[in-house]
PDB file of N, CA and C in Angstrom:
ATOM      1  N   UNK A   1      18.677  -0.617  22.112  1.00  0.00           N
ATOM      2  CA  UNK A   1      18.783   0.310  20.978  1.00  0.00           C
ATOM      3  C   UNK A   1      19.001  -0.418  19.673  1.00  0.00           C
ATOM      4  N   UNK A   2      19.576  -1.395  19.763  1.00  0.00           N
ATOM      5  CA  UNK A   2      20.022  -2.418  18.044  1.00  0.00           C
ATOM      6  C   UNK A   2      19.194  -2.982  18.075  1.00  0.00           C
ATOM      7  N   UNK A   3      18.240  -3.476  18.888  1.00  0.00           N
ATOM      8  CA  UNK A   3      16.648  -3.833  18.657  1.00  0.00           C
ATOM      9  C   UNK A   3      15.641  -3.118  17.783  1.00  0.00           C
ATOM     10  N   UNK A   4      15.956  -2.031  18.156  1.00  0.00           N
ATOM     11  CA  UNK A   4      15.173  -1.149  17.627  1.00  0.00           C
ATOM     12  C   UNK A   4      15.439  -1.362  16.081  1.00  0.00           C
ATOM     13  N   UNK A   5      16.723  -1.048  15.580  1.00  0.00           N
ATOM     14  CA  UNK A   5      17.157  -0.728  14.322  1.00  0.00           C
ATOM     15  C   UNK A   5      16.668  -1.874  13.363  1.00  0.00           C
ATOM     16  N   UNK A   6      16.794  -2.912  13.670  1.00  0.00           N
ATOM     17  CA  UNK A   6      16.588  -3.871  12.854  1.00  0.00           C
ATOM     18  C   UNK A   6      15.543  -4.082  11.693  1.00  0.00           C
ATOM     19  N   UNK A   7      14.063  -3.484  12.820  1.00  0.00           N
ATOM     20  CA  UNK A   7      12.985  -3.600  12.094  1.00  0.00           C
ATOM     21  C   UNK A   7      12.712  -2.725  11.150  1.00  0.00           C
ATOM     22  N   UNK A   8      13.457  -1.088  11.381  1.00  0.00           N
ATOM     23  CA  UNK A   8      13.906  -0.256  10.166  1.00  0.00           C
ATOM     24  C   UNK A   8      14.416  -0.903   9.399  1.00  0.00           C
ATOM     25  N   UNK A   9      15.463  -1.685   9.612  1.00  0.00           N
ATOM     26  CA  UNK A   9      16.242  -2.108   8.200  1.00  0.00           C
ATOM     27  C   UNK A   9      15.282  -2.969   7.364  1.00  0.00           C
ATOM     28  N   UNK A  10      14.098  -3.513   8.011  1.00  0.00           N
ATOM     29  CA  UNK A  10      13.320  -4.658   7.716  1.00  0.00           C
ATOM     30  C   UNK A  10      12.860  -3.825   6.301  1.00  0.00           C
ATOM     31  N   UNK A  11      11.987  -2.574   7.277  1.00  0.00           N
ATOM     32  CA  UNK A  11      10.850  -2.393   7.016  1.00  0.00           C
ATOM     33  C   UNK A  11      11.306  -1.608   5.610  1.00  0.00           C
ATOM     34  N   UNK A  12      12.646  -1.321   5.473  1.00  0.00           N
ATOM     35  CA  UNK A  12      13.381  -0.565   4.497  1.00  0.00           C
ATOM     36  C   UNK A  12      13.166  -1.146   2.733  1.00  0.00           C
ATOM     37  N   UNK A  13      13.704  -2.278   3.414  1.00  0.00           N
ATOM     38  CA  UNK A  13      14.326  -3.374   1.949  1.00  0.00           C
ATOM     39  C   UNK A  13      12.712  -3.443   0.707  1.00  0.00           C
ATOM     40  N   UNK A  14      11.688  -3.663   1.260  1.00  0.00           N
ATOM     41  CA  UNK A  14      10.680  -4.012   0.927  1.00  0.00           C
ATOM     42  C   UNK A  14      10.084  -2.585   0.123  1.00  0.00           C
ATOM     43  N   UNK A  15      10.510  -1.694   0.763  1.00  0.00           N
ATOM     44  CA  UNK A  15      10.201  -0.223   0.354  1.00  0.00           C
ATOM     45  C   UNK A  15      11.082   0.201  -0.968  1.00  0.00           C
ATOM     46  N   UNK A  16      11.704  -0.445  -0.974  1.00  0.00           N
ATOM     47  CA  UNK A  16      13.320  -0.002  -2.638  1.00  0.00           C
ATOM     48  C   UNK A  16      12.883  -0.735  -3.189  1.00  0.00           C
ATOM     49  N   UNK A  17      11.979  -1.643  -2.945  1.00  0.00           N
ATOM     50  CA  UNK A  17      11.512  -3.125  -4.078  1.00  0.00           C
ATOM     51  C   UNK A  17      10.189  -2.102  -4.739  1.00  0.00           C
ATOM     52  N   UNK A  18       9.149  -1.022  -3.993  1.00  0.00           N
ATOM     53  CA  UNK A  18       7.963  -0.382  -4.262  1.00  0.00           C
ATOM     54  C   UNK A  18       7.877   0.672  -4.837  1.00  0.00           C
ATOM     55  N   UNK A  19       9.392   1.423  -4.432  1.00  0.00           N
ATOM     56  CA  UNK A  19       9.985   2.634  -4.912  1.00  0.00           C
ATOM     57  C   UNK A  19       9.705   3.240  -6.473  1.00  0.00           C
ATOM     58  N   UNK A  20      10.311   2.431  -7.032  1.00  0.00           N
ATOM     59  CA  UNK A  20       9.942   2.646  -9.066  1.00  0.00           C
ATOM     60  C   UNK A  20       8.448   2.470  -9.162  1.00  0.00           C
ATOM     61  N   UNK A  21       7.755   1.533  -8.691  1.00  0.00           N
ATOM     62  CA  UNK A  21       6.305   1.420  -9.104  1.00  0.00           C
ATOM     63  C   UNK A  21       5.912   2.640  -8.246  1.00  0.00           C
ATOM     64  N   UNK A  22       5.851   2.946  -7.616  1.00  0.00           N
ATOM     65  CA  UNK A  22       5.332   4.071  -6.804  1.00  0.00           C
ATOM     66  C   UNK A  22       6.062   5.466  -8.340  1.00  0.00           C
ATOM     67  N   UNK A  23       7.153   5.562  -8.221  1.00  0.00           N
ATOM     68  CA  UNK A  23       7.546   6.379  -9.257  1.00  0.00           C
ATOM     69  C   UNK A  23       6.889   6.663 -10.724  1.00  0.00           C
ATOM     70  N   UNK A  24       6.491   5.225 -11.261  1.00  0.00           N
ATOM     71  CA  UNK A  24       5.657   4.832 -12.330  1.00  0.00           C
ATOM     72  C   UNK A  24       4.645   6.107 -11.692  1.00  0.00           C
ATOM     73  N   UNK A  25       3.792   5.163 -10.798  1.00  0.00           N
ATOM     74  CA  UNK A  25       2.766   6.034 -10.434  1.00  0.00           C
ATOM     75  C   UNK A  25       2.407   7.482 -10.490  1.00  0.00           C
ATOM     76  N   UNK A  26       3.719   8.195  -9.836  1.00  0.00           N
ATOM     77  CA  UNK A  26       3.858   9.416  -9.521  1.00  0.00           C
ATOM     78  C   UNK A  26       3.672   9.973 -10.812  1.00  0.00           C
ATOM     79  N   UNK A  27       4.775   9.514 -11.823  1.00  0.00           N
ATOM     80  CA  UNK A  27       4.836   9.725 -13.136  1.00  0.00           C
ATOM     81  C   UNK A  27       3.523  10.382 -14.082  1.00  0.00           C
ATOM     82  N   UNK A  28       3.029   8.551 -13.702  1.00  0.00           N
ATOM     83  CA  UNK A  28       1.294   9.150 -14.598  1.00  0.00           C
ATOM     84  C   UNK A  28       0.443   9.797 -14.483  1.00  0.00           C
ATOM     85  N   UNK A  29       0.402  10.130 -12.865  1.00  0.00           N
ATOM     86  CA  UNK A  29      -0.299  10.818 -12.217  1.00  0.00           C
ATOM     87  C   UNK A  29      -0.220  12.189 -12.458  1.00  0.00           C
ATOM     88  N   UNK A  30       1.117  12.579 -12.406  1.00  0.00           N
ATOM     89  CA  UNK A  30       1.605  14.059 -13.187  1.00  0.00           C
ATOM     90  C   UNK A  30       1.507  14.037 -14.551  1.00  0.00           C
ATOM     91  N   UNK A  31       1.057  13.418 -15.704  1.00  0.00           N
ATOM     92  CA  UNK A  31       0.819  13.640 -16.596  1.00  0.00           C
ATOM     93  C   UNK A  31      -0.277  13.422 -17.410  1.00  0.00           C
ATOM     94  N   UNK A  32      -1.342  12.245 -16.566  1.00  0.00           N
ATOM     95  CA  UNK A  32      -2.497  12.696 -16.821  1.00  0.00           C
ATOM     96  C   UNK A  32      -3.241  13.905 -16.911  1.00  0.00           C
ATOM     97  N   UNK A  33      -3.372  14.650 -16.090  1.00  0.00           N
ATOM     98  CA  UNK A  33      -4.001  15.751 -16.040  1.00  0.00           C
ATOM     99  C   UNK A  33      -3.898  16.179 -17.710  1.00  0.00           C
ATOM    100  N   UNK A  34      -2.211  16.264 -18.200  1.00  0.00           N
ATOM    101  CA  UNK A  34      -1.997  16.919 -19.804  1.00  0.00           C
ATOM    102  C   UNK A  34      -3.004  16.275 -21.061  1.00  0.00           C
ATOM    103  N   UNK A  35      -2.683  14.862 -20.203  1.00  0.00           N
ATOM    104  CA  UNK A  35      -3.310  14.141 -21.495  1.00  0.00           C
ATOM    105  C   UNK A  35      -4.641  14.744 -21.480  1.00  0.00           C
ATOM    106  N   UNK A  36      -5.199  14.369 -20.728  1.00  0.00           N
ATOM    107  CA  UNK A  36      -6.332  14.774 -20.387  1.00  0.00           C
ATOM    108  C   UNK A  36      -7.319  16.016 -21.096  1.00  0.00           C
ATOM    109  N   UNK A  37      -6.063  17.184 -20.877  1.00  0.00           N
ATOM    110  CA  UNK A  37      -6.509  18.150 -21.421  1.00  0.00           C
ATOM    111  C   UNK A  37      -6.247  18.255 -22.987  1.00  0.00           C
ATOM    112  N   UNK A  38      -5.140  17.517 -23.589  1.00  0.00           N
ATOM    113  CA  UNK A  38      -5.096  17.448 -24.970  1.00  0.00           C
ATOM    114  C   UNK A  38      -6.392  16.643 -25.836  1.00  0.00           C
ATOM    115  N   UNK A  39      -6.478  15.649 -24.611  1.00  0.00           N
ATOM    116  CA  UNK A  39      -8.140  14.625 -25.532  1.00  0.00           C
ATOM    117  C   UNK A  39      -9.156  15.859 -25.648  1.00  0.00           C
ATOM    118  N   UNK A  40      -9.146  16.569 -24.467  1.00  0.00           N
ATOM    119  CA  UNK A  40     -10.438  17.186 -24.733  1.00  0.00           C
ATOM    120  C   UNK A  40      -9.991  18.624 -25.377  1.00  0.00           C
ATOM    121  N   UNK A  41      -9.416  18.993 -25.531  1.00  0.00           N
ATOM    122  CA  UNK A  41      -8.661  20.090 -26.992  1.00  0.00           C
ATOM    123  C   UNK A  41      -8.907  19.536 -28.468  1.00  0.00           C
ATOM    124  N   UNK A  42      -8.493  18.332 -28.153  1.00  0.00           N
ATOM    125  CA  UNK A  42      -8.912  17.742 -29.054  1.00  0.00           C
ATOM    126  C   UNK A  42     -10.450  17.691 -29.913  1.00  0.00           C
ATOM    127  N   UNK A  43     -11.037  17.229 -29.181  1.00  0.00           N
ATOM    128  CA  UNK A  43     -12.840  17.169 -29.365  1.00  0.00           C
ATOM    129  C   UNK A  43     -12.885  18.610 -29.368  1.00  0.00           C
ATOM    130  N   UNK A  44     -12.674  19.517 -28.542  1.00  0.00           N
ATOM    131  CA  UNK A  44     -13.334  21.000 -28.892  1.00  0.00           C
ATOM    132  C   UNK A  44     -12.881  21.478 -30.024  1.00  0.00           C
ATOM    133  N   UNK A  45     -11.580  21.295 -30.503  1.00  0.00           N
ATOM    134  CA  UNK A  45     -11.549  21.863 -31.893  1.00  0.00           C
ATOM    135  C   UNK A  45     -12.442  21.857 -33.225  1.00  0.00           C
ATOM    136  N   UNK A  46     -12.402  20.888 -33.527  1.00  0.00           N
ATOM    137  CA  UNK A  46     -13.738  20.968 -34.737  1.00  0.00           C
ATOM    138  C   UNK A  46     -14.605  21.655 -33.955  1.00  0.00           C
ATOM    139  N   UNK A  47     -15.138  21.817 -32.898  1.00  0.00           N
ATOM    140  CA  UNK A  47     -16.703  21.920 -32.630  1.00  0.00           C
ATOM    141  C   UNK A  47     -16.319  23.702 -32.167  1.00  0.00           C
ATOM    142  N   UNK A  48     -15.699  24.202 -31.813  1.00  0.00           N
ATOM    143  CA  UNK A  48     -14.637  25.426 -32.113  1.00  0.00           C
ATOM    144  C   UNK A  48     -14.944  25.839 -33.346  1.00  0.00           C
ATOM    145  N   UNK A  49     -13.962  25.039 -34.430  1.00  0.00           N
ATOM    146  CA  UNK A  49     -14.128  25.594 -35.859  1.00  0.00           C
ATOM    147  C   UNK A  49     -15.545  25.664 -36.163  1.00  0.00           C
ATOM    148  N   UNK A  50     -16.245  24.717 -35.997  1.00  0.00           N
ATOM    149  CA  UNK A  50     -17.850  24.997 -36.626  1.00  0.00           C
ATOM    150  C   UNK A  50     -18.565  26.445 -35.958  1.00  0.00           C
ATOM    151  N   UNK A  51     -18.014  26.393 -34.751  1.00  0.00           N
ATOM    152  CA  UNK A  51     -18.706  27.605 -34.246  1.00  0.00           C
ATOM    153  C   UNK A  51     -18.423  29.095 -34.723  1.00  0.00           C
ATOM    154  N   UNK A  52     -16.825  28.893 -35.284  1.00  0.00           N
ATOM    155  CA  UNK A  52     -16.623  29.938 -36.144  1.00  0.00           C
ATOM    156  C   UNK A  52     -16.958  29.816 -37.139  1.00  0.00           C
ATOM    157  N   UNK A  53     -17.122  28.986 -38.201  1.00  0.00           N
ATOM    158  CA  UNK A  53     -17.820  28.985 -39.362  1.00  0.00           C
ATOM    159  C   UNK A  53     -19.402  29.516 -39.118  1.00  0.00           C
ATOM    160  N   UNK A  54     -19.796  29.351 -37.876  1.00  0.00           N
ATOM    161  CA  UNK A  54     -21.575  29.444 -38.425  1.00  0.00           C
ATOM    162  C   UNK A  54     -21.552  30.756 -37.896  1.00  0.00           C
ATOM    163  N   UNK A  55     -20.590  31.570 -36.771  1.00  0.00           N
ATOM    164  CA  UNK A  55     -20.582  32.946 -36.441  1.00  0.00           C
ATOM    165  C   UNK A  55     -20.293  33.607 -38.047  1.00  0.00           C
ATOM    166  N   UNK A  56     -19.573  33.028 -39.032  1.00  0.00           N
ATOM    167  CA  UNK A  56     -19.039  33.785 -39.832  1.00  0.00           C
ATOM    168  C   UNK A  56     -20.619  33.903 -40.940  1.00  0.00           C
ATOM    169  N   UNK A  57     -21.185  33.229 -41.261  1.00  0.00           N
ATOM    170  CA  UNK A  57     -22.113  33.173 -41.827  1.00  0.00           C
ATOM    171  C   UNK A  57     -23.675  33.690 -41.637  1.00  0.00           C
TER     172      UNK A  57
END
């Protein structure tokens, strides 16, 4: 049975060293999508406004 445990503890240590970069990860990953949608909010606006300007005319 303490055989067993060991290689958990192994396999542990290496995993708290990956933990934050994995977190990083998680991070950007959840907030790309926003960016994402602000770049392209971005670009549609003018092209938005023009479309109301030429409806208005």
């Amino acid at each position: 049975g303490q055989v067993a445990v060991q290689p958990g503890q192994v396999a542990v240590s290496p995993y708290a060293q990956v933990a934050p970069m994995q977190d990083i990860g998680t991070l950007l990953t959840s907030i790309m999508p926003l960016i994402m949608m602000i770049m392209v909010f971005m670009m549609l606006k003018p092209m938005l406004a023009g479309m109301a300007e030429a409806a208005k005319s």
